[in-house]
C-alpha atoms as a PDB file:
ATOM      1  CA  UNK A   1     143.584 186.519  54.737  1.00  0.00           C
ATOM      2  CA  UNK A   2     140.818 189.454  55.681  1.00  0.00           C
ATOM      3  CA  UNK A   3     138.947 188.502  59.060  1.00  0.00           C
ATOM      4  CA  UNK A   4     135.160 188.713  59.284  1.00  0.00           C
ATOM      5  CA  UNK A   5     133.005 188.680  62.398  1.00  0.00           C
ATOM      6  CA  UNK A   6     129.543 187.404  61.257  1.00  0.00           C
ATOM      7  CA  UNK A   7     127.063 188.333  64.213  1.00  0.00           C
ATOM      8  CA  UNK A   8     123.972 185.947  63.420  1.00  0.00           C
ATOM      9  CA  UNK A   9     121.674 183.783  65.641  1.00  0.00           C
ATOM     10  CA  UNK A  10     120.118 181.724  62.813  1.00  0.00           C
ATOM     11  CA  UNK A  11     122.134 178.569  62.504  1.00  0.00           C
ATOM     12  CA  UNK A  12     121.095 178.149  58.825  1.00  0.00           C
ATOM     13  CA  UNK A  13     122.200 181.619  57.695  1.00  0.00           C
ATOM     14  CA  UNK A  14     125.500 181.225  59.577  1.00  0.00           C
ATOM     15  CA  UNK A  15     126.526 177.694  57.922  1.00  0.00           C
ATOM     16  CA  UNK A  16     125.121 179.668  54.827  1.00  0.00           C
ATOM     17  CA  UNK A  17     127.721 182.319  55.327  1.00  0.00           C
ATOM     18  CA  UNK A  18     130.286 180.855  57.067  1.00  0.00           C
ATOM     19  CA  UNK A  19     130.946 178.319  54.150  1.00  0.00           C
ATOM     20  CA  UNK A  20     130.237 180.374  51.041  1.00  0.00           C
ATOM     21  CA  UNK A  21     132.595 183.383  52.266  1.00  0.00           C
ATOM     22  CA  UNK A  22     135.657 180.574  53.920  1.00  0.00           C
ATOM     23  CA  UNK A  23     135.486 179.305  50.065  1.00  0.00           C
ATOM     24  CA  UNK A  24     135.862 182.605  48.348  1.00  0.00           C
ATOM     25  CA  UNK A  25     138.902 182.921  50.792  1.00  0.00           C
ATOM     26  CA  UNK A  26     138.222 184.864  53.847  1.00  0.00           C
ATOM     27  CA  UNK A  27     138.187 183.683  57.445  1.00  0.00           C
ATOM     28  CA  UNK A  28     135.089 183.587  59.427  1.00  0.00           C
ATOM     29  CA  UNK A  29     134.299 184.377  63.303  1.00  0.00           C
ATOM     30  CA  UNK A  30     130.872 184.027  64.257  1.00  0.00           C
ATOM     31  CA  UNK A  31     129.236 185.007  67.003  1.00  0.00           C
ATOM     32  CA  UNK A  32     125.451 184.056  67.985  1.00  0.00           C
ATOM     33  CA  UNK A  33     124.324 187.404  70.022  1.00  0.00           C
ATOM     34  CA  UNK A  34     125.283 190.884  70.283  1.00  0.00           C
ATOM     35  CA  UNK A  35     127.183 190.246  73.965  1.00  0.00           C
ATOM     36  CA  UNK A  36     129.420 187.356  72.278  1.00  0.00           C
ATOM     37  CA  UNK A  37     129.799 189.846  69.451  1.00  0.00           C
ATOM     38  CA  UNK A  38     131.130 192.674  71.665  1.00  0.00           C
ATOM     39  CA  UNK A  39     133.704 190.105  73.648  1.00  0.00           C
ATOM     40  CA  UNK A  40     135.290 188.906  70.592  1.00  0.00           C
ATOM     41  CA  UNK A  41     135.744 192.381  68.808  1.00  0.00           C
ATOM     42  CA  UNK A  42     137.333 193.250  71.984  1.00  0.00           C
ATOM     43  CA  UNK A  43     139.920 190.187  72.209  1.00  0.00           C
ATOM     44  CA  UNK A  44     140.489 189.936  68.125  1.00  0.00           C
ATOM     45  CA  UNK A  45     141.186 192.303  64.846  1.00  0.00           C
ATOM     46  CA  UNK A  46     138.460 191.803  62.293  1.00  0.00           C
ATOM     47  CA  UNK A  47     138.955 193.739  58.483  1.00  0.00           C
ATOM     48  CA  UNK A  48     134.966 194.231  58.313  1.00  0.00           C
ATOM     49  CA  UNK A  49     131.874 192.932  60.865  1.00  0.00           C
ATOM     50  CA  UNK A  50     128.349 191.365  58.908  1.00  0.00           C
ATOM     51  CA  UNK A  51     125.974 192.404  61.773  1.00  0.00           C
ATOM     52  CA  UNK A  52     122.303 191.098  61.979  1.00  0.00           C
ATOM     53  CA  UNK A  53     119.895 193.946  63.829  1.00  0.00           C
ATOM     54  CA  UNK A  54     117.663 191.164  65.514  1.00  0.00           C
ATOM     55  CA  UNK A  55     119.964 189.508  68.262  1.00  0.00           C
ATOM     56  CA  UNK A  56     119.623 188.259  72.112  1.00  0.00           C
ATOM     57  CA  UNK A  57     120.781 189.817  74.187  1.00  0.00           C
ATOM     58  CA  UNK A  58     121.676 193.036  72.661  1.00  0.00           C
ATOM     59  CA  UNK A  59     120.667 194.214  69.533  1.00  0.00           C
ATOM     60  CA  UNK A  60     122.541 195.308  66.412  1.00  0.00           C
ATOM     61  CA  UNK A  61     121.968 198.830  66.549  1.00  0.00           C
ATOM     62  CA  UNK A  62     123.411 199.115  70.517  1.00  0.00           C
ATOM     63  CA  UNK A  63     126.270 197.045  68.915  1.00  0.00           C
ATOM     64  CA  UNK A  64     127.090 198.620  66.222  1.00  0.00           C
ATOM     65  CA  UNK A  65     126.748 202.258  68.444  1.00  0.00           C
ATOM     66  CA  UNK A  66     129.326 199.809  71.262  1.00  0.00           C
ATOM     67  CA  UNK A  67     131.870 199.724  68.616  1.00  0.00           C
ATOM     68  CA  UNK A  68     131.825 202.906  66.875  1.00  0.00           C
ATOM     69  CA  UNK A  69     133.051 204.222  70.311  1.00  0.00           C
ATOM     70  CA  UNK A  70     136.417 202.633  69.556  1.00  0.00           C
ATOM     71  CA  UNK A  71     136.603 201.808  65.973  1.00  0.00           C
ATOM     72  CA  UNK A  72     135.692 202.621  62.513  1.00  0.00           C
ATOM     73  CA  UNK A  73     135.656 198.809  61.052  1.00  0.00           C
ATOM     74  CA  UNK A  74     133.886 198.338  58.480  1.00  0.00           C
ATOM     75  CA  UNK A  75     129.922 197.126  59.449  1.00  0.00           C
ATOM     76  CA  UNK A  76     127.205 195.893  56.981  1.00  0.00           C
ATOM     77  CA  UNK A  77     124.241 195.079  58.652  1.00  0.00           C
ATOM     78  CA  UNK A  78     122.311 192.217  57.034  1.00  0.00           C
ATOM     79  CA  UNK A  79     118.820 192.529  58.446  1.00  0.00           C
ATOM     80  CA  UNK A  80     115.444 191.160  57.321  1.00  0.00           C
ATOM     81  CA  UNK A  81     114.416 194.741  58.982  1.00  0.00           C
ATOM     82  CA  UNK A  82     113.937 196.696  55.425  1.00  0.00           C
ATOM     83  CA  UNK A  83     111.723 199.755  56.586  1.00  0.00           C
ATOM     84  CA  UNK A  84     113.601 203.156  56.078  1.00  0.00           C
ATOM     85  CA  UNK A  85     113.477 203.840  59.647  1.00  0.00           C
ATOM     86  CA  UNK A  86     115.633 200.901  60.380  1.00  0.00           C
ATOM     87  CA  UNK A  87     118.003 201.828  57.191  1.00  0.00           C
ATOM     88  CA  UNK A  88     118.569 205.547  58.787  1.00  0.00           C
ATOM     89  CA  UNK A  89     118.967 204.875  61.959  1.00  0.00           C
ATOM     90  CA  UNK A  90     122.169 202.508  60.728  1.00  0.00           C
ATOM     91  CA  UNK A  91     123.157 205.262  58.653  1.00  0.00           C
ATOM     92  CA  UNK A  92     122.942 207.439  61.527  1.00  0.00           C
ATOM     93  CA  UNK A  93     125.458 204.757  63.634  1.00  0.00           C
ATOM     94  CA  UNK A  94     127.990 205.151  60.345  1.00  0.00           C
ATOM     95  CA  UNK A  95     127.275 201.611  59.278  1.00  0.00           C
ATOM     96  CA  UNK A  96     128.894 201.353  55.482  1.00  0.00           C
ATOM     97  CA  UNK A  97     126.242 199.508  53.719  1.00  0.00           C
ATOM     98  CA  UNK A  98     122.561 197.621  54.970  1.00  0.00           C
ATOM     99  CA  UNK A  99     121.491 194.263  52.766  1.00  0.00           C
ATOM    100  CA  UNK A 100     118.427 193.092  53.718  1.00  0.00           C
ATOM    101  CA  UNK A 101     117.044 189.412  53.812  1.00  0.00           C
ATOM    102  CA  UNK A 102     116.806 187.308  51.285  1.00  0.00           C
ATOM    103  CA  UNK A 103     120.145 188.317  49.855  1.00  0.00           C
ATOM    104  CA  UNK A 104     121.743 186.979  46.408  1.00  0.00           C
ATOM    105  CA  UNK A 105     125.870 185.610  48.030  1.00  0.00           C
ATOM    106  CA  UNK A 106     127.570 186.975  44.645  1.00  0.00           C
ATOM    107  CA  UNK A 107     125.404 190.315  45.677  1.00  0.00           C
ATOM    108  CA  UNK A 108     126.750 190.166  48.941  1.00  0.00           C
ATOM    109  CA  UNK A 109     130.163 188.708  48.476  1.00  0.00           C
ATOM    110  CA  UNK A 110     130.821 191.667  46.170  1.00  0.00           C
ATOM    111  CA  UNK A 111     129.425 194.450  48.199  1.00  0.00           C
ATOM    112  CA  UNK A 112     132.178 192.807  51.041  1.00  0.00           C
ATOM    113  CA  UNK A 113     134.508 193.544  48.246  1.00  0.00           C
ATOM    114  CA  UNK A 114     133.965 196.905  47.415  1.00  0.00           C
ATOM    115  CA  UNK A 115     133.607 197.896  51.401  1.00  0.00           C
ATOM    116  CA  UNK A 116     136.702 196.365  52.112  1.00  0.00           C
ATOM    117  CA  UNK A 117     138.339 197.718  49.172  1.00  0.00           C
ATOM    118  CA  UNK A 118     137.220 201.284  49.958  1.00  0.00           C
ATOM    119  CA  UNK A 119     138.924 200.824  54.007  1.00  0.00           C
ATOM    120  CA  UNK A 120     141.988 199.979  52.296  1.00  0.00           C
ATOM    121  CA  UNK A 121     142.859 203.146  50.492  1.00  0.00           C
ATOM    122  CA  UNK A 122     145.879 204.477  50.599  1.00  0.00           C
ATOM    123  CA  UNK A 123     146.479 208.588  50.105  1.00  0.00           C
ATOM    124  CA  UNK A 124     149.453 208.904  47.557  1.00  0.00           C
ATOM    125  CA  UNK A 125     150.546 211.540  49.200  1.00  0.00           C
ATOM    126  CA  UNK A 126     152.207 211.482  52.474  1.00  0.00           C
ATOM    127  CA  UNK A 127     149.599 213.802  54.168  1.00  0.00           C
ATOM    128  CA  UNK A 128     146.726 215.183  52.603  1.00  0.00           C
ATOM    129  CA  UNK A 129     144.536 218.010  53.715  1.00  0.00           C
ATOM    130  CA  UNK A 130     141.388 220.170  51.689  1.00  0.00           C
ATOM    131  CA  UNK A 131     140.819 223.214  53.927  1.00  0.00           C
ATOM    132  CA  UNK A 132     137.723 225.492  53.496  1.00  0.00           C
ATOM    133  CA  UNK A 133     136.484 228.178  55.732  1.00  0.00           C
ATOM    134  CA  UNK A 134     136.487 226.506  59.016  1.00  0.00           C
ATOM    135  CA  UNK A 135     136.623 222.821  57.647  1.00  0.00           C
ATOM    136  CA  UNK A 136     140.038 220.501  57.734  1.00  0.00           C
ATOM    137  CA  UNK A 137     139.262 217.574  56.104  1.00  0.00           C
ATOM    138  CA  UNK A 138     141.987 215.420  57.126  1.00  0.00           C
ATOM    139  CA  UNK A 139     142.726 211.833  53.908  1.00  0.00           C
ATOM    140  CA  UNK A 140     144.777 209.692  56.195  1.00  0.00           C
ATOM    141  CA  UNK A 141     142.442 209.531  59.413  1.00  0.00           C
ATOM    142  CA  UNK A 142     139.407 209.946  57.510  1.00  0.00           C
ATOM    143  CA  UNK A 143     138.318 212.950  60.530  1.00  0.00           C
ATOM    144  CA  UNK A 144     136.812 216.660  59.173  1.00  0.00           C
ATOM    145  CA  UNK A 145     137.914 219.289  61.701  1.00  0.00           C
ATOM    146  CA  UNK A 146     135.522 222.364  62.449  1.00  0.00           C
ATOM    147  CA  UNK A 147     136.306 225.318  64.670  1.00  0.00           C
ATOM    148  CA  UNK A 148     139.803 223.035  65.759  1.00  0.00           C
ATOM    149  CA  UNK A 149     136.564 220.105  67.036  1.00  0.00           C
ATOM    150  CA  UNK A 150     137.312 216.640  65.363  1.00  0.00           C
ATOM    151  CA  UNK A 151     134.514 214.526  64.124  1.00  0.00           C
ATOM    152  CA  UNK A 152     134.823 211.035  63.006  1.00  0.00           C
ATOM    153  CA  UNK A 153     132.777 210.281  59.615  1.00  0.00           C
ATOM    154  CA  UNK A 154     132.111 207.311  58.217  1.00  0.00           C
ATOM    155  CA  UNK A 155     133.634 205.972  54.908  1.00  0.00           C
ATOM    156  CA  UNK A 156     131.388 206.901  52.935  1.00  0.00           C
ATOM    157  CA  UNK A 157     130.315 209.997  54.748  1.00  0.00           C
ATOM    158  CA  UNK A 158     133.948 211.350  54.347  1.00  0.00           C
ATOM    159  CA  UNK A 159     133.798 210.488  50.632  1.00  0.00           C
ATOM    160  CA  UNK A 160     130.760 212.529  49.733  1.00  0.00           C
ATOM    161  CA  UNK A 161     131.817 215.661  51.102  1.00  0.00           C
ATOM    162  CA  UNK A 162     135.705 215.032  49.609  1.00  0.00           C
ATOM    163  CA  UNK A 163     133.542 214.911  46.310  1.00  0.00           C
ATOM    164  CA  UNK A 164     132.038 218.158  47.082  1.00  0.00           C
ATOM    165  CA  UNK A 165     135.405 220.018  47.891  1.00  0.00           C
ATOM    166  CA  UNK A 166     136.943 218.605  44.994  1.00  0.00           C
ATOM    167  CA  UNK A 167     134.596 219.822  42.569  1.00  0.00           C
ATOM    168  CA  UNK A 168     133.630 223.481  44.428  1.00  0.00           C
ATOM    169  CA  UNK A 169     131.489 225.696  42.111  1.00  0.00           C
ATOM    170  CA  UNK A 170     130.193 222.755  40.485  1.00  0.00           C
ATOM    171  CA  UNK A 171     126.660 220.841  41.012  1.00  0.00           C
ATOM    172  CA  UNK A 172     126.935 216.897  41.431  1.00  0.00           C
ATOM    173  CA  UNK A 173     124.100 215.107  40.859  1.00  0.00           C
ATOM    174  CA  UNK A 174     122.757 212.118  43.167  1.00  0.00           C
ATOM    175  CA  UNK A 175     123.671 210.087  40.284  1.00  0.00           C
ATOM    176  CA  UNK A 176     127.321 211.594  39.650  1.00  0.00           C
ATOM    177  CA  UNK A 177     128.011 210.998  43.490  1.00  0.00           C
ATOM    178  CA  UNK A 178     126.548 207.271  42.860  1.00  0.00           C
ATOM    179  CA  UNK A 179     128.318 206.872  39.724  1.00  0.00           C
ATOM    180  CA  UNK A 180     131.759 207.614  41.084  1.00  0.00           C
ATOM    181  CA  UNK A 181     131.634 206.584  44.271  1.00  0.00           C
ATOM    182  CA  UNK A 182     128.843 203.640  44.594  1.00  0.00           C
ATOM    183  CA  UNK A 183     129.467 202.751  41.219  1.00  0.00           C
ATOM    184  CA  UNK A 184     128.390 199.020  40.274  1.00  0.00           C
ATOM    185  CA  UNK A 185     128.224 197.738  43.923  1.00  0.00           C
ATOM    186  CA  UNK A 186     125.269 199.822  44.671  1.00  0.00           C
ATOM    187  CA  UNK A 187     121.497 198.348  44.233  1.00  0.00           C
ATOM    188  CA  UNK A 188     119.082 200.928  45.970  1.00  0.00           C
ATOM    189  CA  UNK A 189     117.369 204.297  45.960  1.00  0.00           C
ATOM    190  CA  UNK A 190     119.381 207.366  44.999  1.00  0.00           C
ATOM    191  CA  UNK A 191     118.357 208.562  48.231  1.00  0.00           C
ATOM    192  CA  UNK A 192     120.761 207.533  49.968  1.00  0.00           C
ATOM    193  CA  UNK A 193     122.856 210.267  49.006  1.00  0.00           C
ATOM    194  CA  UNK A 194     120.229 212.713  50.423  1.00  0.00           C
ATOM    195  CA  UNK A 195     120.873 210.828  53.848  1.00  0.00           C
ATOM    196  CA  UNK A 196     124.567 211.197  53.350  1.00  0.00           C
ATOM    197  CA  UNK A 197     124.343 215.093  53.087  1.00  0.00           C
ATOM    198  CA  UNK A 198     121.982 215.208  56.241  1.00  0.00           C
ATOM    199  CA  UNK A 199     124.140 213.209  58.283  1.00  0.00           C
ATOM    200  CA  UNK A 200     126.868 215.760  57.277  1.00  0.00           C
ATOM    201  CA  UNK A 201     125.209 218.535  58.198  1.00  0.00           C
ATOM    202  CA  UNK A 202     123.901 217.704  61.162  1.00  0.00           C
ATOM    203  CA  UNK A 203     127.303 215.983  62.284  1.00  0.00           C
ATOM    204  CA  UNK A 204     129.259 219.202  61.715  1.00  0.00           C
ATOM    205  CA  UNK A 205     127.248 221.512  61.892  1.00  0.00           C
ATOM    206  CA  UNK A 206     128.020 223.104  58.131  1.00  0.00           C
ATOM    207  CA  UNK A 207     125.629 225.342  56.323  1.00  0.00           C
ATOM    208  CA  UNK A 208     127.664 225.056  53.261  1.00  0.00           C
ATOM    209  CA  UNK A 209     126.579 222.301  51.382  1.00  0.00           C
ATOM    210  CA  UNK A 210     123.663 223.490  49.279  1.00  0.00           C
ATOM    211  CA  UNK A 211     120.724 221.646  47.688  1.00  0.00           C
ATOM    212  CA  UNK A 212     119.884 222.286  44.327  1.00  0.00           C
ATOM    213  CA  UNK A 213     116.271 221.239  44.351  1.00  0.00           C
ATOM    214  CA  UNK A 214     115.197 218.512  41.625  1.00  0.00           C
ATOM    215  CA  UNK A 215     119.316 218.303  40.590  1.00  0.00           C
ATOM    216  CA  UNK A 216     121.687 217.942  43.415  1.00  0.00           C
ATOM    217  CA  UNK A 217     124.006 219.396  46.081  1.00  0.00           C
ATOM    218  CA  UNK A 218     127.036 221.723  45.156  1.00  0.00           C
ATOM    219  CA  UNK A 219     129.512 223.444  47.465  1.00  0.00           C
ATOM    220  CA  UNK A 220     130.356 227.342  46.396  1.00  0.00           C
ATOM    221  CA  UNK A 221     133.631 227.887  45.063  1.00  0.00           C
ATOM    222  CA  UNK A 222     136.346 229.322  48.197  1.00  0.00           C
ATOM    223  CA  UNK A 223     137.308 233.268  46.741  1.00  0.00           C
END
């Protein structure tokens, strides 16, 4: 059974929760503010953490930046917060998806899926590498190497520019990079992929990844 840590200091939304996702068959931790949320992600293994932005004590976003110092767990933040500012700057702390409130469960439930599903890939092959220039981008820890430097990525982050390096020469559109790796569990502004390539950029520091304006972003084939 996968292990969720709901961090939520509405009562109503965390009966809401706590019952709807125990009967579709996962087991549920709650905690009511961002310092009980910390303690118990330190003392217990969770598959994936719902995280609400507005919290005593400490907030989601210092929470959320707390445990990406030690772990890439899954995190969907489920905020009534819905201004772009608030959805970049949990981009920016490698969150894997942002609902905002009033959510639809099934919505939800499925998304939980689909993010869980994703941390659970296994490569086929034993060890997996796509080198090119001075980028290692490493399948089983999910990491992208420059100039020997390691940089964690998030999920989704890694599986963008894995898209890009798999298809060199080629242009993918936003909706080609929704398509295969969104697919049906997205509901939101193709945008998001333009965040995606800016947090990759500016994360590693690559001047590779080009923007085809009005189409999409394509990576040059290696000679």
């Amino acid at each position: 059974m996968q292990h969720i840590l709901i961090v939520e200091d509405d009562l109503d939304i965390q009966d809401l929760l706590r019952n709807f996702l125990q009967e579709v068959g996962y087991e549920i931790t709650i905690a009511s503010d961002g310092m009980e949320a910390i303690a118990l992600f330190s003392s217990a293994h969770f598959d994936l953490i719902l995280l609400d932005i507005m919290l005593p004590k400490i907030d989601g976003f210092t929470v959320c930046e707390l445990i990406r110092k030690q772990s890439q767990v899954p995190i969907i933040m489920l905020t009534a917060l819905n201004g772009e500012e608030e959805q970049i700057r949990g981009l920016d702390l490698q969150v894997d998806d942002y609902i905002t409130k009033p959510f639809s469960m099934p919505i939800l439930v499925r998304k939980i899926g689909a993010v869980l599903r994703r941390s659970s890939m296994i490569p086929e092959q034993e060890h997996q590498t796509i080198t090119y220039k001075n980028l290692v981008l490493d399948m089983d820890s999910y990491t992208a190497v420059v100039d020997g430097v390691s940089f964690d990525l998030t999920q989704r982050e890694f599986e963008v520019l894995r898209e890009l390096l798999l298809n060199q020469g080629r242009v993918l559109t936003r909706q080609n990079l929704l398509d295969k790796l969104w697919r049906y569990d997205f509901y939101g502004d193709e945008r998001v992929v333009d965040t995606h390539i800016k947090n990759l950029r500016k994360k590693l520091g690559i001047d590779f990844i080009q923007t085809i304006r009005g189409v999409g972003y394509k990576i040059d084939k290696e000679n």
